[in-house]
Protein backbone atom coordinates (compact mmCIF):
# COMPACT_ATOMS: atom_id res chain seq x y z
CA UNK A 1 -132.45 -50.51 147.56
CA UNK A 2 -132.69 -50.15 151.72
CA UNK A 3 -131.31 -46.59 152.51
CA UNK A 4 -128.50 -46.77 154.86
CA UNK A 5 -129.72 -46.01 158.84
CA UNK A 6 -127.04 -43.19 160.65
CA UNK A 7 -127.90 -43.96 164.45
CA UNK A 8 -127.00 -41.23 166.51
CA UNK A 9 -128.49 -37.75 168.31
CA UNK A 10 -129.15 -34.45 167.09
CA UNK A 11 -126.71 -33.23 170.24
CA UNK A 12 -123.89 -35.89 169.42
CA UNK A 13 -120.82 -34.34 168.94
CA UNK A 14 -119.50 -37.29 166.43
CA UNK A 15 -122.69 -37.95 164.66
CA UNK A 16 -122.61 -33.92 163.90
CA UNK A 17 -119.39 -35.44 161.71
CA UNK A 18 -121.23 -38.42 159.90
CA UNK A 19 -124.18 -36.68 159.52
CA UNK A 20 -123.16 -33.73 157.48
CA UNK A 21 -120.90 -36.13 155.34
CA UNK A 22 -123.91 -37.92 154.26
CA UNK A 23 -125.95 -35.00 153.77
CA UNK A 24 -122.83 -33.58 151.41
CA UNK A 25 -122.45 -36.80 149.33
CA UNK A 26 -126.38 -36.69 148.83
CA UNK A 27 -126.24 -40.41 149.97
CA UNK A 28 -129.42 -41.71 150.89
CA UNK A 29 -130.18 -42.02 154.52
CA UNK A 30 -132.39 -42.65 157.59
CA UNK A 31 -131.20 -41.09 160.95
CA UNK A 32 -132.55 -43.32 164.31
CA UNK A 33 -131.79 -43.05 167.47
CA UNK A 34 -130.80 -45.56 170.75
CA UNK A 35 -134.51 -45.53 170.97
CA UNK A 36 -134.52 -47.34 168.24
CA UNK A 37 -135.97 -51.40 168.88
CA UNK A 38 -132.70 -52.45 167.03
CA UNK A 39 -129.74 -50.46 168.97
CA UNK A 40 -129.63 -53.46 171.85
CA UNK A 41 -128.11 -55.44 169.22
CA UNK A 42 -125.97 -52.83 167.57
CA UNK A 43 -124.31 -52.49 170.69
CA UNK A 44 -123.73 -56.03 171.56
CA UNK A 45 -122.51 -55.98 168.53
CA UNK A 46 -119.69 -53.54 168.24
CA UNK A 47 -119.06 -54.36 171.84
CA UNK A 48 -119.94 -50.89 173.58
CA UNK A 49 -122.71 -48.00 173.92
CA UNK A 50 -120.97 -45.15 171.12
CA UNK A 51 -122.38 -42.87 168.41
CA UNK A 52 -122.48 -42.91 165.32
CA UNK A 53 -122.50 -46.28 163.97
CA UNK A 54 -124.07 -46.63 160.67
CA UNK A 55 -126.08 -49.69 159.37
CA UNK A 56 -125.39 -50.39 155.58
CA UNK A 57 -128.18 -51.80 153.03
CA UNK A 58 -126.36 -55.28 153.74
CA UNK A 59 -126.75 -55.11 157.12
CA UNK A 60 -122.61 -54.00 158.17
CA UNK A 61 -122.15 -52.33 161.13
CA UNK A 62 -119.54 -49.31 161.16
CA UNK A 63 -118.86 -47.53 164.25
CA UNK A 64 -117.14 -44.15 164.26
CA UNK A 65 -117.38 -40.80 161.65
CA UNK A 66 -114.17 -41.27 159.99
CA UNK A 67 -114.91 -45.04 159.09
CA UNK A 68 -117.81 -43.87 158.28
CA UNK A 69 -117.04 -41.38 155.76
CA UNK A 70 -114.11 -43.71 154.62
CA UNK A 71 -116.60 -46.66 154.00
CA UNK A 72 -118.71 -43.95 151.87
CA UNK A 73 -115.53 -43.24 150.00
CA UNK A 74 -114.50 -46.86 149.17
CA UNK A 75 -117.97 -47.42 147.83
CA UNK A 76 -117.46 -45.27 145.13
CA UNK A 77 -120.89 -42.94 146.81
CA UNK A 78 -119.21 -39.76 147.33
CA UNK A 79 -120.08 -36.97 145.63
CA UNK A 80 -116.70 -34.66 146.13
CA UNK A 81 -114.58 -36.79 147.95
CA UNK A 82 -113.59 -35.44 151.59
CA UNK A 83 -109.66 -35.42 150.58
CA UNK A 84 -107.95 -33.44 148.58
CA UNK A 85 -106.17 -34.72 145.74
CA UNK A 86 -103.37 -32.50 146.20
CA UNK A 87 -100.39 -33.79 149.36
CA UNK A 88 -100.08 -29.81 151.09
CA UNK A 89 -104.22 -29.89 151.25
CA UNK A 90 -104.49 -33.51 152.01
CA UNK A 91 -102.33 -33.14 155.13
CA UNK A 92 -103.70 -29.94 156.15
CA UNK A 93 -107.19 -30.62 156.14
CA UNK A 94 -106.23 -34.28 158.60
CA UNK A 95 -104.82 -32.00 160.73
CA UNK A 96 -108.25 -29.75 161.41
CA UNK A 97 -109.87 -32.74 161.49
CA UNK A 98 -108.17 -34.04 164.39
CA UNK A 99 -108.09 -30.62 166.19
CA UNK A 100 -112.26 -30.77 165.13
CA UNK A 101 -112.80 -33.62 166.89
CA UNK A 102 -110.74 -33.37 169.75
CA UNK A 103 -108.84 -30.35 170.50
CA UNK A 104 -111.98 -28.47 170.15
CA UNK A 105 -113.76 -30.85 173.14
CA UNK A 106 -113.17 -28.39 176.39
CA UNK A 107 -115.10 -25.76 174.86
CA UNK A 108 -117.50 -27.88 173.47
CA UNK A 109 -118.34 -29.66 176.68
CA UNK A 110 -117.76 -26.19 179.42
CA UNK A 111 -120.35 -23.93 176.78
CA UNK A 112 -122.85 -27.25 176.84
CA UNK A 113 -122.72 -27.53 181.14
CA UNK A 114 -121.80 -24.72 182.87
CA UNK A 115 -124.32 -22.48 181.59
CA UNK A 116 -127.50 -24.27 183.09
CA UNK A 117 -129.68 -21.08 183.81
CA UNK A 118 -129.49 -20.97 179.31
CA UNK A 119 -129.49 -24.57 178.07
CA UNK A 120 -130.48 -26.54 180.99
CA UNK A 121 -134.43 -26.99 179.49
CA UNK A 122 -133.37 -27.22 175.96
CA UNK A 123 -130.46 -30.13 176.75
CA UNK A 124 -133.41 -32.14 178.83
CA UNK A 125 -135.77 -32.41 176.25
CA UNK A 126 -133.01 -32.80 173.77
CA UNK A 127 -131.47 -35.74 175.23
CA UNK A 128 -134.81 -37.24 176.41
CA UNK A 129 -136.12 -37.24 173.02
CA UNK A 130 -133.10 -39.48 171.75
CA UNK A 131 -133.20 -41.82 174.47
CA UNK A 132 -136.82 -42.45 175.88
CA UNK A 133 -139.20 -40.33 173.67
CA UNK A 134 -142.30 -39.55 175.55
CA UNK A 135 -140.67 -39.84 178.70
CA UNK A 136 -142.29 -37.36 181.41
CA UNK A 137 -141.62 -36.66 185.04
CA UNK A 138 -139.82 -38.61 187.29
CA UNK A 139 -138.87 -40.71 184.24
CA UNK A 140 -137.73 -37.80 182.50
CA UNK A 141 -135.68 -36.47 185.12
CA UNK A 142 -134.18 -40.13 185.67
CA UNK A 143 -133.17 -40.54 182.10
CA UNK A 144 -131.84 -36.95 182.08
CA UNK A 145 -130.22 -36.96 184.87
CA UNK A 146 -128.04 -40.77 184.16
CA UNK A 147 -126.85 -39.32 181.06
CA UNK A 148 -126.16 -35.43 181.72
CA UNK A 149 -124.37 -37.05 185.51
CA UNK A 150 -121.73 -38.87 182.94
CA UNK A 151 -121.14 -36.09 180.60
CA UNK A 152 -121.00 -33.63 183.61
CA UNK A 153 -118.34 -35.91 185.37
CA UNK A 154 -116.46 -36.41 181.61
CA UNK A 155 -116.35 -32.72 181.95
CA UNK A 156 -113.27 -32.46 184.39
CA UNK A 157 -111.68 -35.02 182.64
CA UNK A 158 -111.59 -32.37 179.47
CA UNK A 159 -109.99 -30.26 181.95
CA UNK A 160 -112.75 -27.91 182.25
CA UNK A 161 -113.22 -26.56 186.01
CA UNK A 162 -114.06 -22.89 187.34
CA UNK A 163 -110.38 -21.92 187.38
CA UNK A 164 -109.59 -22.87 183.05
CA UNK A 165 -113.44 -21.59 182.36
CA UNK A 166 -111.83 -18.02 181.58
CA UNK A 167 -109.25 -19.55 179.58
CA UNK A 168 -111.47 -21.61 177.75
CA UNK A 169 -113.63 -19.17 176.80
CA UNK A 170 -110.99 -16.24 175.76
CA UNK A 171 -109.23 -19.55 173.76
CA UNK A 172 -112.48 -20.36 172.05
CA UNK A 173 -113.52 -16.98 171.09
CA UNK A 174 -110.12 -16.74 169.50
CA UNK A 175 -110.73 -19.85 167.41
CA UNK A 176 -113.85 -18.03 165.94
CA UNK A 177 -112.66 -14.73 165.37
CA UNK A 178 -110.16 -16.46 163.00
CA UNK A 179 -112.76 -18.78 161.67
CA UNK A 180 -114.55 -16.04 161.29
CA UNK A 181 -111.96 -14.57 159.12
CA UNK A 182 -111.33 -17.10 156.98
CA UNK A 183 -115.12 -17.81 156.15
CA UNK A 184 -115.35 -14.16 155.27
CA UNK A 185 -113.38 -15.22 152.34
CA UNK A 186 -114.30 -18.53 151.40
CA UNK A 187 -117.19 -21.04 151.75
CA UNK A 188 -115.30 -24.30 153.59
CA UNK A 189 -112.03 -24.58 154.74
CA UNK A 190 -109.81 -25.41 151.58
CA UNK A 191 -111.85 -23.63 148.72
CA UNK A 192 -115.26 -24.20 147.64
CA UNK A 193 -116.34 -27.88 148.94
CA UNK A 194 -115.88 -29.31 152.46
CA UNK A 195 -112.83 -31.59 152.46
CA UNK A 196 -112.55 -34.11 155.49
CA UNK A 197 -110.98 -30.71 157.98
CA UNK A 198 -113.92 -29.03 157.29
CA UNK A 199 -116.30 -32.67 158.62
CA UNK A 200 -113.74 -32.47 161.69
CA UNK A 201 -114.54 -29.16 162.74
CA UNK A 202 -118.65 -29.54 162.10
CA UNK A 203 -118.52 -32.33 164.97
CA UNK A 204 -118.66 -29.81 167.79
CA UNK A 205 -119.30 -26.56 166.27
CA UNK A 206 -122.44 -28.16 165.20
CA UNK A 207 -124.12 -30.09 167.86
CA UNK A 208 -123.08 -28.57 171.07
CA UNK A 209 -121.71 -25.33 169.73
CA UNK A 210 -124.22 -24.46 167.30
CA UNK A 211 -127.64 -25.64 168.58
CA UNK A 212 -126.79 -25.53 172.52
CA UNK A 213 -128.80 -21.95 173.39
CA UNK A 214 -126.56 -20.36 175.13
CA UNK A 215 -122.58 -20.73 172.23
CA UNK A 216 -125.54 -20.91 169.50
CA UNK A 217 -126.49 -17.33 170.61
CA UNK A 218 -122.85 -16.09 170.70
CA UNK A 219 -122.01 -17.44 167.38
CA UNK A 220 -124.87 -15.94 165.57
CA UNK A 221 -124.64 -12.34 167.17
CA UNK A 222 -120.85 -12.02 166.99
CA UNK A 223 -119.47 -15.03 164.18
CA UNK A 224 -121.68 -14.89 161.39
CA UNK A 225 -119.88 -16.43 159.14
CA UNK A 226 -118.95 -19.08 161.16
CA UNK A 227 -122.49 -19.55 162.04
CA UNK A 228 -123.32 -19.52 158.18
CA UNK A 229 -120.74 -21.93 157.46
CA UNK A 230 -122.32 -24.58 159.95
CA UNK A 231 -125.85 -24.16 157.79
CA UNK A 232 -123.53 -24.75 155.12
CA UNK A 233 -122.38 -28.35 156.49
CA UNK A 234 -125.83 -29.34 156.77
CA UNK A 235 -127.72 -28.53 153.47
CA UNK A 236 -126.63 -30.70 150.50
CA UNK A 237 -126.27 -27.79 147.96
CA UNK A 238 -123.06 -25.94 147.89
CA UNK A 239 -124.33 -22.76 149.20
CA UNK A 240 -121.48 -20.72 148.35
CA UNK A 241 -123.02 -17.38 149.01
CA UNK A 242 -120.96 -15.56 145.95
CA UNK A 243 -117.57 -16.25 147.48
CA UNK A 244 -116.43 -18.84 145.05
CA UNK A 245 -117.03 -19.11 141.60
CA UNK A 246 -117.50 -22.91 141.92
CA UNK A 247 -116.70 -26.12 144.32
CA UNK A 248 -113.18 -26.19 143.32
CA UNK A 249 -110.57 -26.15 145.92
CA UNK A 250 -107.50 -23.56 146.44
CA UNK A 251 -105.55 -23.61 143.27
CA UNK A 252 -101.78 -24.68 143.42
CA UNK A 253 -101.93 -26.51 147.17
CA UNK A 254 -102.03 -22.67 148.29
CA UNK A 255 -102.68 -21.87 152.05
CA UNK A 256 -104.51 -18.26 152.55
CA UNK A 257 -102.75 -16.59 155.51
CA UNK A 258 -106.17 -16.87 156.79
CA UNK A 259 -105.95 -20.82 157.17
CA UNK A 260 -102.16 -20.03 158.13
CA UNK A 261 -103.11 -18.34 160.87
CA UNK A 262 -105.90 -20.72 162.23
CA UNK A 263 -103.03 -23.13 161.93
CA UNK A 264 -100.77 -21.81 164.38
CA UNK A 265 -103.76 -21.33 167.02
CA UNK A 266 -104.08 -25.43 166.66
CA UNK A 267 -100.07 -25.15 167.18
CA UNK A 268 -100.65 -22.89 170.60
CA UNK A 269 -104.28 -24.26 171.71
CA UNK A 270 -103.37 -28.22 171.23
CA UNK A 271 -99.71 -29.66 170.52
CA UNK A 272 -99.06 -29.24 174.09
CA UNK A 273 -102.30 -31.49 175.15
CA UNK A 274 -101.04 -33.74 172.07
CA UNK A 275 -97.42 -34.02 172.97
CA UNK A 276 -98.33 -35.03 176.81
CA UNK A 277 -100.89 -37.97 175.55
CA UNK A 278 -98.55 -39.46 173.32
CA UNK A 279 -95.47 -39.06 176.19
CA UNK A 280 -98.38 -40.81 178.63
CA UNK A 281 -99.20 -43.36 175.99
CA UNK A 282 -95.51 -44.57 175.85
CA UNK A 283 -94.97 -45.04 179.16
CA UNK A 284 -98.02 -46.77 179.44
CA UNK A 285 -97.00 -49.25 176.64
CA UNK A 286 -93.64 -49.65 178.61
CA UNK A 287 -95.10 -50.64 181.56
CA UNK A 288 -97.25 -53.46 179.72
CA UNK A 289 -94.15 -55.70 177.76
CA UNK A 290 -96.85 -58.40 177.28
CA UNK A 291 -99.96 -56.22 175.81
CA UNK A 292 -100.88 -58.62 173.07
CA UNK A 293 -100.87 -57.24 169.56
CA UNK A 294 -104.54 -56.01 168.59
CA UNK A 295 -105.59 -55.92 171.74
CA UNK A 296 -106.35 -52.71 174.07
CA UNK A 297 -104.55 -54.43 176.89
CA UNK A 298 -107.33 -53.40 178.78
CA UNK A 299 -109.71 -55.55 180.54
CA UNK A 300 -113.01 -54.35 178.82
CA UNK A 301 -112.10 -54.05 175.24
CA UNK A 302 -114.67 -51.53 174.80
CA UNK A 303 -112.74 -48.95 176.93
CA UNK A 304 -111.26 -45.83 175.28
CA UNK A 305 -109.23 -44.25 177.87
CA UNK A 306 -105.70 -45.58 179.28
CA UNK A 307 -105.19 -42.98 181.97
CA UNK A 308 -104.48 -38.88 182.40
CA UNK A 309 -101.98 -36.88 181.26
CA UNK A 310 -100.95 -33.38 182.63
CA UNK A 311 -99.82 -30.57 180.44
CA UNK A 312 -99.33 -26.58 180.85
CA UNK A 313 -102.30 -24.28 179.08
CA UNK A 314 -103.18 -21.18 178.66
CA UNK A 315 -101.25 -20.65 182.28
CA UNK A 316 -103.39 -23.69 183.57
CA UNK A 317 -101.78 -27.14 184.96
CA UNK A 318 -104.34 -29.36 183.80
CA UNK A 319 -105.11 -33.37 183.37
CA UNK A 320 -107.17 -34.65 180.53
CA UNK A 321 -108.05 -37.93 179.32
CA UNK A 322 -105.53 -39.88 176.77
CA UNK A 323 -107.37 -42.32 174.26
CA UNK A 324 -105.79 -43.81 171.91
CA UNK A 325 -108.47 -43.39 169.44
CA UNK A 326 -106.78 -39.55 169.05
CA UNK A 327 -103.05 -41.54 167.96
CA UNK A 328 -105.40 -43.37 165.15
CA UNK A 329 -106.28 -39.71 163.67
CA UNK A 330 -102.73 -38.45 164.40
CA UNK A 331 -101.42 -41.27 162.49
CA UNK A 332 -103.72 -40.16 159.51
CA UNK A 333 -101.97 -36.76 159.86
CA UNK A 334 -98.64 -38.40 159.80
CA UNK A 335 -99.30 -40.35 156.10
CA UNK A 336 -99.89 -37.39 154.88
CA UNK A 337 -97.43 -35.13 155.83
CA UNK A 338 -94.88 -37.58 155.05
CA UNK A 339 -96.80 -38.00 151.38
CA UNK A 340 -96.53 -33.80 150.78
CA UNK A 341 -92.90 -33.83 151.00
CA UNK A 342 -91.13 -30.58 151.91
CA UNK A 343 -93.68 -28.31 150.95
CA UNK A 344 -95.51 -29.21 153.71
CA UNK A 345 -92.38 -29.54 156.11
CA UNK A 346 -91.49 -25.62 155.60
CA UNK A 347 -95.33 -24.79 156.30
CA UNK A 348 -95.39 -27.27 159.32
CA UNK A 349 -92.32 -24.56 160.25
CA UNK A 350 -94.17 -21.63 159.59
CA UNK A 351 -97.15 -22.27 161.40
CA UNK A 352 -95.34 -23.99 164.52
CA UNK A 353 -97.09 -27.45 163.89
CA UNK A 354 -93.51 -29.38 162.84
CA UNK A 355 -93.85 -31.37 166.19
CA UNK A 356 -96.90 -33.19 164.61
CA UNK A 357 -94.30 -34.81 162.32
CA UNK A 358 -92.26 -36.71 165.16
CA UNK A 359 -95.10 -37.10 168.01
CA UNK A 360 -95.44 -41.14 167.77
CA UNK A 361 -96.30 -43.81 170.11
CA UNK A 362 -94.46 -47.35 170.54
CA UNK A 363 -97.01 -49.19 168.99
CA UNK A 364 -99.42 -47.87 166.35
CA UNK A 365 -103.02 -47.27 166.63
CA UNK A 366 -105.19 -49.88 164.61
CA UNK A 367 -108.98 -50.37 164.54
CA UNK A 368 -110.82 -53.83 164.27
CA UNK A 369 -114.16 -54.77 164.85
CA UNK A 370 -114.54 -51.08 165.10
CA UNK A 371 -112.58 -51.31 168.66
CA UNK A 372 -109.27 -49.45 168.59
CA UNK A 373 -106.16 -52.24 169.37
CA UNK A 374 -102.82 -51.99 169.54
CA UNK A 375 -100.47 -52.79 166.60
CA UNK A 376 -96.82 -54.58 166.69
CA UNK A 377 -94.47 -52.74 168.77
CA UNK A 378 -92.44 -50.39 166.07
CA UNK A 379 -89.27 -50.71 167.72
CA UNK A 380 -89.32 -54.09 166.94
């Protein structure tokens, strides 16, 4: 049997996701990169230049981490499945995998290009080596230079600038002092396997966070454990370092105060981005009465952004980028809470996350052809 083919790069924030999912499930797999002879087609494809996209024995293409993982699930491949059986885990575990994978991108992308005098060399070669191996000189500092100018220009648009860099910084150092905590304790985020929050929050703390030189250095002098949990995500064997007696999760649904209190940073650090998106999102929708149902009602179908939205942080006005790719995940969040009942209303409550619930946009999120569209209007 063909082994499935992960394309990606070793410094892609969302392949960091797919990549230690596969590795987990012991699923048999090739990694290649846009190098590659057959990415040209792959993108023409799915319609647009994005990472991951994974290449099945039969030849399917599927374009994104969580599809990715889900299509792994469906199969019947996985190992330990990524969700919890139990509703209070289930939900909790969506909800740090949406703050993974995008509440977690400011830091991810200021620690990755403002510190050029540390990770400058390192990010060259890095990125050269996925997209024109070999490449030397003028042609390395061309190819370099195209694809570091977009992520340094995306960089803004994450609302990082020289006025929010102390803010992100004291904000991210936070996050991994509790992180920290918790991983003292326990192996992964819910017990002893990685459910899907603990694949959310891999995506950056891995590839930019994690093997960057400059946060990489940081997070093995000062967070440990947090640095110990990311070799964790990316060795198939449990590795559970004594702190669990197996792979079993938390017994009862029960929440640790430690994953309590990393909970109410995601309430502080990101509701507030969250809340704005989906406000922008709505008036978006309102001013377009004839977007056509699964459709982006955009003119490239490929594009991922509908605008900016501005929102109060850390004592920061800022403006970052809404995509409606985040309402998919947020709608994930929303099954679930809505499938744990009151249990997980009362620790919604407790951990000042209970906006999640009600945060909705006119239209629902759907993904097809591995494009995200637009669903029926709900208000019918």
């Amino acid at each position: 049997m063909k082994a499935y083919r992960l394309f990606g790069m070793p410094g892609s924030l969302y392949t960091a996701k797919a990549r230690s999912y596969l590795i987990k499930q012991r699923v048999d797999f090739e990694e290649a990169i846009p190098a590659d002879p057959a990415w040209p087609d792959i993108t023409r494809a799915i319609g647009r230049w994005i990472i991951p996209v994974l290449v099945t024995p039969a030849g399917e293409i599927i374009q994104d981490g969580t599809a990715i993982i889900d299509h792994i699930e469906a199969a019947g491949l996985a190992r330990a499945s990524a969700y919890p059986e139990t509703p209070v885990h289930r939900a909790v575990s969506l909800i740090v995998e949406l703050f993974g994978g995008e509440g977690l991108l400011r830091p991810a992308m200021h620690y990755r290009w403002d510190f050029d005098e540390t990770n400058l060399d390192f990010l060259r070669t890095d990125f050269v080596a996925a997209l024109m191996p070999g490449a030397t000189g003028e042609v390395e500092e061309t190819v370099f230079g195209a694809a570091s100018g977009r992520m340094r220009k995306a960089n803004s648009a994450f609302g990082v600038s020289p006025e929010t860099a102390p803010a992100i910084q004291a904000s991210y150092e936070a996050f991994l002092a509790l992180l920290n905590a918790h991983f003292t304790r326990y192996p992964y985020l819910l017990g002893g396997r990685p459910t899907i929050g603990d694949y959310g929050l891999i995506a950056p703390l891995y590839a930019h966070l994690a093997r960057d030189p400059y946060p990489a250095a940081m997070m093995k002098s000062r967070f440990f454990h947090v640095w110990r949990w990311v070799e964790r995500m990316n060795a198939a064997q449990a590795l559970l370092d004594g702190l669990c007696p197996d792979e079993a999760l938390f017994a009862d649904d029960a929440i640790p105060e430690t994953l309590l209190a990393l909970m109410r940073f995601i309430a502080a650090d990101y509701v507030p981005e969250l809340t704005a998106h989906v406000a922008h999102a709505n008036r978006w929708l309102d001013a377009h009465p004839d977007l056509q149902t699964g459709t982006n009602g955009l003119p490239n179908p490929g594009t991922r952004m509908i605008g900016m939205a501005e929102f109060d942080w850390r004592g920061h006005v800022i403006s970052t980028m809404v995509m409606p790719y985040r309402f998919y995940l947020l709608q994930r969040v929303q099954a679930a809470i809505a499938d744990a009942g009151r249990p997980m209303a009362a620790l919604l409550a407790d951990s000042g996350l209970a906006a999640l619930a009600a945060l909705k946009t006119h239209r629902p999120v759907e993904r097809h052809g591995n494009l995200e569209v637009w669903g029926a209007d709900l208000r019918g």
